[in-house]
Protein backbone atom coordinates (compact mmCIF):
# COMPACT_ATOMS: atom_id res chain seq x y z
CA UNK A 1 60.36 186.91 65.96
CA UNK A 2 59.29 183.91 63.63
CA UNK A 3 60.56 180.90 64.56
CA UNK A 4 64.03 178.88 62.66
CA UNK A 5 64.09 175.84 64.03
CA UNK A 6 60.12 174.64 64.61
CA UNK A 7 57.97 176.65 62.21
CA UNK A 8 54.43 177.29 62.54
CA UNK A 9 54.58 174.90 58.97
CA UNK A 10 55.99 172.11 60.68
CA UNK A 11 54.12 172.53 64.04
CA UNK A 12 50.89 172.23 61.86
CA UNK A 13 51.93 169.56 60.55
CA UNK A 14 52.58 167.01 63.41
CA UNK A 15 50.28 168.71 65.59
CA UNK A 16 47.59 165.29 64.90
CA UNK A 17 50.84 163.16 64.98
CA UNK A 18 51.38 164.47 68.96
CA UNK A 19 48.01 163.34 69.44
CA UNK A 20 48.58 160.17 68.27
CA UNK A 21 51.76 159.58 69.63
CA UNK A 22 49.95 160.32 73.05
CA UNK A 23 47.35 157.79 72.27
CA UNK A 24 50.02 155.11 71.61
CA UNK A 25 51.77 155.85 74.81
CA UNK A 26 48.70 155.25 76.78
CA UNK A 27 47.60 152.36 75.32
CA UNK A 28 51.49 150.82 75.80
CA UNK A 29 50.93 151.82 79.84
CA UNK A 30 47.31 150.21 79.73
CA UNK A 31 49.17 146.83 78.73
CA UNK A 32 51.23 147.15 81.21
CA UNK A 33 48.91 147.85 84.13
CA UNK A 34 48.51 151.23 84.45
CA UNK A 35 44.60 152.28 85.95
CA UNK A 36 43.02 155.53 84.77
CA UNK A 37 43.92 158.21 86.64
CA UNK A 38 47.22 156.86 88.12
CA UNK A 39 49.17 159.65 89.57
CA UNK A 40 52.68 159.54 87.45
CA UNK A 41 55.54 162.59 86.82
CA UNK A 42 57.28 162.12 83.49
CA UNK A 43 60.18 163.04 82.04
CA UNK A 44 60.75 165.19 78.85
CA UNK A 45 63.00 166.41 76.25
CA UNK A 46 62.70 169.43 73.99
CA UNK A 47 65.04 170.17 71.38
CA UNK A 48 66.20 173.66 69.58
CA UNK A 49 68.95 175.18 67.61
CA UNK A 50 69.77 177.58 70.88
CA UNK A 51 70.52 177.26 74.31
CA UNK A 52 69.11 180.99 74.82
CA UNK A 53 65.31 179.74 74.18
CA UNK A 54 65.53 176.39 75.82
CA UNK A 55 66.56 178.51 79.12
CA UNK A 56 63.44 180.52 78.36
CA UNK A 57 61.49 177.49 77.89
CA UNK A 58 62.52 176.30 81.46
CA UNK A 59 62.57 179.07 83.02
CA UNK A 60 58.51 179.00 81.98
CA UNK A 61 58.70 175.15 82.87
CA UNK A 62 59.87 175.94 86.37
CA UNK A 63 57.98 179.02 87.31
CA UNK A 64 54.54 178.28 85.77
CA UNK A 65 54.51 174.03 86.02
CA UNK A 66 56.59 173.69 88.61
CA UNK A 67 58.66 171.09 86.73
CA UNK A 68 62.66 170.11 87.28
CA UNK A 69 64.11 170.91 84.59
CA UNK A 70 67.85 170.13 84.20
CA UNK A 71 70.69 172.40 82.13
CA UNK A 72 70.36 172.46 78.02
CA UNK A 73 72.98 170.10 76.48
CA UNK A 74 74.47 170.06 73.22
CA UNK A 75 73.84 167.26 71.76
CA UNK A 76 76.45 165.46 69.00
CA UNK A 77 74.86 166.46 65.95
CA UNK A 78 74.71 170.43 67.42
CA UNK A 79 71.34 170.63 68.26
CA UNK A 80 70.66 171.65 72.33
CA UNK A 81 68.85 169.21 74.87
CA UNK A 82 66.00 170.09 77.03
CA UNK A 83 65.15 167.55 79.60
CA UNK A 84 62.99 167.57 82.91
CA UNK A 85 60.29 165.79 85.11
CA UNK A 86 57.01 166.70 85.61
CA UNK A 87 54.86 167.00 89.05
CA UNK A 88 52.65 163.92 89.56
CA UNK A 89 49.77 164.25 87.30
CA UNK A 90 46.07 161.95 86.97
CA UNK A 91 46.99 159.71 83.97
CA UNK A 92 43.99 159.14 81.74
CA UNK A 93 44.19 159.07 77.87
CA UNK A 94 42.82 162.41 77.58
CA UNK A 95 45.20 164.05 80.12
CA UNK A 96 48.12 162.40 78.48
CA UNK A 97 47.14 163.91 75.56
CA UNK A 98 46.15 167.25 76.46
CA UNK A 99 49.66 167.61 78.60
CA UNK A 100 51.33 166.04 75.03
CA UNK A 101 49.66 169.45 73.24
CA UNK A 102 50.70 171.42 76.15
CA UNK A 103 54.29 171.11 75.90
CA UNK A 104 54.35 170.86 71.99
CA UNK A 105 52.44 174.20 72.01
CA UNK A 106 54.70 175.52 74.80
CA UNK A 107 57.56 174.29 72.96
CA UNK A 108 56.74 176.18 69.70
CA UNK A 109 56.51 179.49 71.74
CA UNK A 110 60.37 179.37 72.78
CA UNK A 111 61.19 178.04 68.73
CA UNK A 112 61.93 174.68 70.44
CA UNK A 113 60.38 170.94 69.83
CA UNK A 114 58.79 168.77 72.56
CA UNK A 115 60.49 165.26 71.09
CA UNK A 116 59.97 162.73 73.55
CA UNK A 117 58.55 161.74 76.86
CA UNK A 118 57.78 158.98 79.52
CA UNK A 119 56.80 157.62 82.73
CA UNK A 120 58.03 154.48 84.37
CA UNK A 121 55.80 152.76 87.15
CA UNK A 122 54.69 150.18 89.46
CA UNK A 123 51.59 148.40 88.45
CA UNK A 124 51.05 147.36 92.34
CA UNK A 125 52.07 150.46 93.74
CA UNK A 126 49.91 153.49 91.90
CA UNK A 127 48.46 155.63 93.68
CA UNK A 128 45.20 158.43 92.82
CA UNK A 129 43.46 161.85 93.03
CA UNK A 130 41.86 161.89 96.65
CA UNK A 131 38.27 161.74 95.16
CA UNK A 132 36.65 160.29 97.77
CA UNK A 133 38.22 163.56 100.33
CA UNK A 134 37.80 165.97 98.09
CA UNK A 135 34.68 168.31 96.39
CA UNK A 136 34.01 169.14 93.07
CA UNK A 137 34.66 172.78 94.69
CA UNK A 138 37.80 171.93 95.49
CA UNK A 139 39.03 170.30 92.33
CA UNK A 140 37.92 173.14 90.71
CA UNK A 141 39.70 176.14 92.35
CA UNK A 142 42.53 174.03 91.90
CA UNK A 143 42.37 174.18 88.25
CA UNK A 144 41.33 177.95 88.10
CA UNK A 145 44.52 178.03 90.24
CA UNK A 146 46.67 176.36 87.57
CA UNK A 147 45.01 177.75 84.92
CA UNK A 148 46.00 181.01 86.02
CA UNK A 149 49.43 180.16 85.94
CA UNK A 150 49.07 179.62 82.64
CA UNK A 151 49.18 175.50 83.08
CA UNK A 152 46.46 174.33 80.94
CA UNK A 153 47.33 170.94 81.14
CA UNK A 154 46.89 171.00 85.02
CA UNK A 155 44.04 172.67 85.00
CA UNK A 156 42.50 170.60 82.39
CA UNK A 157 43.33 167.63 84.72
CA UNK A 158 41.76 168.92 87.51
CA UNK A 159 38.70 170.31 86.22
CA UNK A 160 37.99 166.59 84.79
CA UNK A 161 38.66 165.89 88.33
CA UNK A 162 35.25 167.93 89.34
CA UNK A 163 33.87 166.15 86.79
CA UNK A 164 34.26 162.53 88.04
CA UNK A 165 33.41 163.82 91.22
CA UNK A 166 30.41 165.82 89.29
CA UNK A 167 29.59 164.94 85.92
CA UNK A 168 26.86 168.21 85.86
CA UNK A 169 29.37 170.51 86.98
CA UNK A 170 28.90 173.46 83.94
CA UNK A 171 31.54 175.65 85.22
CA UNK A 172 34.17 172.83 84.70
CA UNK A 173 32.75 172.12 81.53
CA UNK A 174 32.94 175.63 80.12
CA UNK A 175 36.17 176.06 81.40
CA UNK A 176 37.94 172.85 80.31
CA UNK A 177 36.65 174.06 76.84
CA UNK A 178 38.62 177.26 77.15
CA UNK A 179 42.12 175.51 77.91
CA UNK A 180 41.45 172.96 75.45
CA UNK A 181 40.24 175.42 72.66
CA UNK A 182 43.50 177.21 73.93
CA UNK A 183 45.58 174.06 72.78
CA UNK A 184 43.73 174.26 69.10
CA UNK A 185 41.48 171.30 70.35
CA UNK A 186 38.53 172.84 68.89
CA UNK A 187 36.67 169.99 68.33
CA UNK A 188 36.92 168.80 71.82
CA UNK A 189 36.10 171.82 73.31
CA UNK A 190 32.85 172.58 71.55
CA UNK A 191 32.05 169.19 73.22
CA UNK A 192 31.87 170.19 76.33
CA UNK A 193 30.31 173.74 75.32
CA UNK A 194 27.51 171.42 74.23
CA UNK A 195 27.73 169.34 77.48
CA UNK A 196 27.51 172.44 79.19
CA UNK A 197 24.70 174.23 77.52
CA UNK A 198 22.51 170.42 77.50
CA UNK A 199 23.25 170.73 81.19
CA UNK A 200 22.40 174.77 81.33
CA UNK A 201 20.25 176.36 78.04
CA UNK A 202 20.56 179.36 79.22
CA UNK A 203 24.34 179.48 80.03
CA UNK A 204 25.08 182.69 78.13
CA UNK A 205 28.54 182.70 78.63
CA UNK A 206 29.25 179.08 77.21
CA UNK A 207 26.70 180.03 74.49
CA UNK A 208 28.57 183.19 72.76
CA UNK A 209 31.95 181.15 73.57
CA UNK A 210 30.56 178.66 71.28
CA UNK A 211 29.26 180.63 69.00
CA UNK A 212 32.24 182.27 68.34
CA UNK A 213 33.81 178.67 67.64
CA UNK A 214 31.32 177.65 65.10
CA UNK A 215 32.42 181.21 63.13
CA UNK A 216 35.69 179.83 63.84
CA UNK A 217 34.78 176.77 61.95
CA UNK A 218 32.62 178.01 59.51
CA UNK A 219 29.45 177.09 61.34
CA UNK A 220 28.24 181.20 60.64
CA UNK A 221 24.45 179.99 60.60
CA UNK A 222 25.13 177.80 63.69
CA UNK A 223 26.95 181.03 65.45
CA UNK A 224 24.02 183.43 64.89
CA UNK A 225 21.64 180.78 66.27
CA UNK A 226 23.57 180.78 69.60
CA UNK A 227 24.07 184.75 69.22
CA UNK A 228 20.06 184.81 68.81
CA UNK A 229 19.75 182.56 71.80
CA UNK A 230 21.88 185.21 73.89
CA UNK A 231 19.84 187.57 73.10
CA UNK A 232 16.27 185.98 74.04
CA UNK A 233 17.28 185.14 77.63
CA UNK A 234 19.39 188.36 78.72
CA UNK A 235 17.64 191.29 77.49
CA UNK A 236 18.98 193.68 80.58
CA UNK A 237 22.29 192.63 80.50
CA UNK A 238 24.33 195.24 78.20
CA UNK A 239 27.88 194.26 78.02
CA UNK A 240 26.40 190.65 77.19
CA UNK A 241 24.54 191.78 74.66
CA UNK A 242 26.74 194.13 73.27
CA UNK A 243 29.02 191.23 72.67
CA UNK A 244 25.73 189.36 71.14
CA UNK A 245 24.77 191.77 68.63
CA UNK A 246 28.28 192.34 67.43
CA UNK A 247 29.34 188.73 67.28
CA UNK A 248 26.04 188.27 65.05
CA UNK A 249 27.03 191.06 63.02
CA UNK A 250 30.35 189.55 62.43
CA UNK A 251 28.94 186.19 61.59
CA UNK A 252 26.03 187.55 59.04
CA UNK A 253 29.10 189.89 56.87
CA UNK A 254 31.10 186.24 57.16
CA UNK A 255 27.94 185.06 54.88
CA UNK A 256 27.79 188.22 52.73
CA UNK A 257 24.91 190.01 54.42
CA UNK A 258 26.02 192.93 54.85
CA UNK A 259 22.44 194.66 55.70
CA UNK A 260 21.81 192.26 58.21
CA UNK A 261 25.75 193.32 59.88
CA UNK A 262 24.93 196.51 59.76
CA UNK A 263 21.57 196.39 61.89
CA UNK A 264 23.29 193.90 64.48
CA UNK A 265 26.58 196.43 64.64
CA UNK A 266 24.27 199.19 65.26
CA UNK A 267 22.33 197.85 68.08
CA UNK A 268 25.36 196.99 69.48
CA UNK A 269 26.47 200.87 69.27
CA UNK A 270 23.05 201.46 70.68
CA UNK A 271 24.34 199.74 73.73
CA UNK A 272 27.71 201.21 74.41
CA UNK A 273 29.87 199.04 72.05
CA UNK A 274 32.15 201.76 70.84
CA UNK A 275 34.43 199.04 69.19
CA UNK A 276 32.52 198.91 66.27
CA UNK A 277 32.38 202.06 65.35
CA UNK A 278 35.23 201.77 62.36
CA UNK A 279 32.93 198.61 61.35
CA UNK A 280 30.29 200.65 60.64
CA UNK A 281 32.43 203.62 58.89
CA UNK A 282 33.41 200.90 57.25
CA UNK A 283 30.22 198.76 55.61
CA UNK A 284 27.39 201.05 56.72
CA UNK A 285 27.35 204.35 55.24
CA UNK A 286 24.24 204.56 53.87
């Protein structure tokens, strides 16, 4: 059902103003004393025209984030009131931020808006991740572990976690870029797809992943370059390069080339990719 109270228009729109507003935030706690990676819960408030979705919304708040989250209000001027606390999270300016995209992203899926938030603390009493106890290993099935709970924000904390503890850590890398591509952050995931494949060339997983970003942003010349790379260092794998040959495909019809599709969706048949059989009905019958 499309959304009446915060449209896709409107969440489009202040989607860089979230960002922002995260920024601010951060730099206001900075001021006051707050050290990177300070562990700190905050409170929220979402707003919507029903009481039906913000129940949703918490019910997703409680299960999934394992967040308090209090009754919906109506508010004076009819609108309902959504407000909670969050578990104790690392504090840095790109957590804050990525947790601010969470819950306006999570908000939009129950037609509700995340409109305010904050932490108060003690600037002599914080306290931090146990870095100095704990392995990269460990930080890093705890984000898979939040991640498949569908917290990104969580598991985007901890898998920065691995990577104070172990800045050449390519798993966390590729999978940070996952969540935060999953939280339209395109720009900072295909960061740390190129962090990852610097660290590991022949990572072919982070490879098509980015690949299929640049498509996403246009970048079709840069896509078949990472498609081509694919290729060059897993020539037994099938399913891999099944996914290779029919991302390049994609890409070269995205610049008009349809000859050049049509060879790329074929060897992709060749190897068991049924999927593309309508594509080649489609632009290939000659």
């Amino acid at each position: 059902m499309e959304n009446t109270y915060f449209t896709w228009a409107a969440f489009s729109k202040n989607y860089n103003d979230e960002i922002n507003s995260a920024d601010s935030v951060y730099f206001s706690m900075g001021s006051n004393g707050l050290t990177p990676y300070s562990m700190l819960a905050f409170d929220f408030h979402f707003l919507s025209d029903s009481k039906a979705k913000l129940n949703n919304l918490a019910l997703l708040l409680k299960n999934s984030y394992g967040y308090k989250v209090l009754e919906p209000v109506k508010t004076e001027n009819g609108v309902w009131d959504l407000s909670g606390k969050t578990s104790p999270f690392p504090v840095t300016a790109d957590n804050l931020v990525y947790w601010t995209l969470d819950m306006y992203k999570r908000g939009y899926e129950f037609d509700a808006k995340f409109e305010g938030f904050g932490a108060p603390f003690d600037k002599n009493n914080q306290f931090f991740p146990p870095f100095e106890a704990t392995t990269a290993d460990e930080f890093f099935n705890k984000g898979f572990d939040y991640y498949n709970q569908g917290n990104l924000s969580a598991a985007i904390a901890q898998w920065t976690n691995t990577l104070k503890v172990n800045s050449k850590d390519v798993d966390a890398l590729y999978s940070r870029a996952i969540a935060k591509n999953e939280l339209y952050a395109s720009n900072a995931a295909m960061i740390d797809y190129d962090k990852a494949i610097e660290i590991a060339p022949n990572f072919s997983s982070a490879l098509l992943n980015r690949g299929a970003l640049k498509d996403d942003n246009g970048d079709h010349l840069g896509a078949i370059a990472d498609y081509g790379t694919v290729i060059e260092i897993i020539p037994k794998d099938e399913i891999t390069l099944q996914r290779a040959y029919a991302n390049m495909a994609n890409s070269f019809k995205a610049l008009g080339d349809l000859e050049a599709a049509c060879q790329n969706w074929k060897k992709a048949k060749e190897l068991g990719a049924d999927y593309v059989n309508a594509l080649l009905a489609e632009y290939c019958k000659s």
